[in-house]
C-alpha atoms as a PDB file:
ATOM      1  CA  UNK A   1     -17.540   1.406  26.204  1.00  0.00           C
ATOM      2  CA  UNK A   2     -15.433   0.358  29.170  1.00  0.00           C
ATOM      3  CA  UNK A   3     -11.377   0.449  28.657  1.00  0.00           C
ATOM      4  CA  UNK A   4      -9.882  -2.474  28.099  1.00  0.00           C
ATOM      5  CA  UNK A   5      -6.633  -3.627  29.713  1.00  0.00           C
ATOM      6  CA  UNK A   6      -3.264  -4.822  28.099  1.00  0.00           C
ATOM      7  CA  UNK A   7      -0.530  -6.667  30.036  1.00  0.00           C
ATOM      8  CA  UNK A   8       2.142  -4.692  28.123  1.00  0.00           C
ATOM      9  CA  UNK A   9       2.258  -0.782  28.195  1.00  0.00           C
ATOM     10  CA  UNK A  10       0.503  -0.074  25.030  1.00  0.00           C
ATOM     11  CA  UNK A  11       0.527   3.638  23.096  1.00  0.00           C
ATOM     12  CA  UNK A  12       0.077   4.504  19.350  1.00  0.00           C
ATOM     13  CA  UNK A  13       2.989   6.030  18.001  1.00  0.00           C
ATOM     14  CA  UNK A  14       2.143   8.221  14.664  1.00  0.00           C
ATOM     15  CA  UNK A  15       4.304   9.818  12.198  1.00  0.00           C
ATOM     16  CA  UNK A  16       3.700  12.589   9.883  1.00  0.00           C
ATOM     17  CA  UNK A  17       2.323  11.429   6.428  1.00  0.00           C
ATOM     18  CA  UNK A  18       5.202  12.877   3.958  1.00  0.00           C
ATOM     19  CA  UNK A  19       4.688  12.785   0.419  1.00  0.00           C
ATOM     20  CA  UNK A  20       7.630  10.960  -1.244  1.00  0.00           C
ATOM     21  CA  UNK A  21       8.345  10.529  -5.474  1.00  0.00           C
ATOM     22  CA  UNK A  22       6.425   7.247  -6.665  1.00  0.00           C
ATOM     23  CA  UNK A  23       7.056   5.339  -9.687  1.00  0.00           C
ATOM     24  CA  UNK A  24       6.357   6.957 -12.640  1.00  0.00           C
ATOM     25  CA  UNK A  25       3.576   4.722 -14.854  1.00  0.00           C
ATOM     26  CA  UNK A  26       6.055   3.729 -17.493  1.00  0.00           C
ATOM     27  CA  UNK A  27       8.576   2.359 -14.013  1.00  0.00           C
ATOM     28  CA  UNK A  28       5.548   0.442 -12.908  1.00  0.00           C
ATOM     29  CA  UNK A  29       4.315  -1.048 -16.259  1.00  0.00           C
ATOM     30  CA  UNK A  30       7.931  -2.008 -16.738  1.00  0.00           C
ATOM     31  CA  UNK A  31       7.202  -4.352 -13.270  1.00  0.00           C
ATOM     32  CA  UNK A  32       4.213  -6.172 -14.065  1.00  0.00           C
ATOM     33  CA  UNK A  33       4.716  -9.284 -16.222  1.00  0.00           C
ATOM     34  CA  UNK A  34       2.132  -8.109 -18.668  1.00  0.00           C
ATOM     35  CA  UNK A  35       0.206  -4.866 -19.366  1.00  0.00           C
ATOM     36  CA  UNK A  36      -1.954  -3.129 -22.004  1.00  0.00           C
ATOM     37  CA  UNK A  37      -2.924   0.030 -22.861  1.00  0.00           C
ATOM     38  CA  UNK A  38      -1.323   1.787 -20.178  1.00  0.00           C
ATOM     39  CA  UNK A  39      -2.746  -0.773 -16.911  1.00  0.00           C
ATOM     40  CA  UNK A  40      -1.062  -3.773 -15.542  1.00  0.00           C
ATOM     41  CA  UNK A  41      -3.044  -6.867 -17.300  1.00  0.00           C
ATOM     42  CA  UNK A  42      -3.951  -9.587 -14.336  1.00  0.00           C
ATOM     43  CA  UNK A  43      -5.559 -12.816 -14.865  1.00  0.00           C
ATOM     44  CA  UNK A  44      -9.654 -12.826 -14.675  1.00  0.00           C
ATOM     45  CA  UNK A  45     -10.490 -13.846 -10.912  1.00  0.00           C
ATOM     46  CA  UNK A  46     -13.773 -15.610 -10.174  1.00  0.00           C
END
């Protein structure tokens, strides 16, 4: 595959993936407009 050319300087700049605290599942279900049994309840797509 041949390089391909940008007008603009172009590099990829990554960062180290550092775990952080999430919501806990009672935070999230506390969110969502609805939920059941433990899950966040969405309307049926089709």
């Amino acid at each position: 595959v041949e390089p391909s050319y940008h007008v603009m300087p172009m590099s990829n700049v990554f960062r180290e993936d550092v775990p952080i605290a999430s919501l806990s599942q009672e935070e999230a279900l506390s969110n969502a407009p609805k939920n059941q049994d433990g899950f966040i309840k969405a309307p049926r797509m089709m």
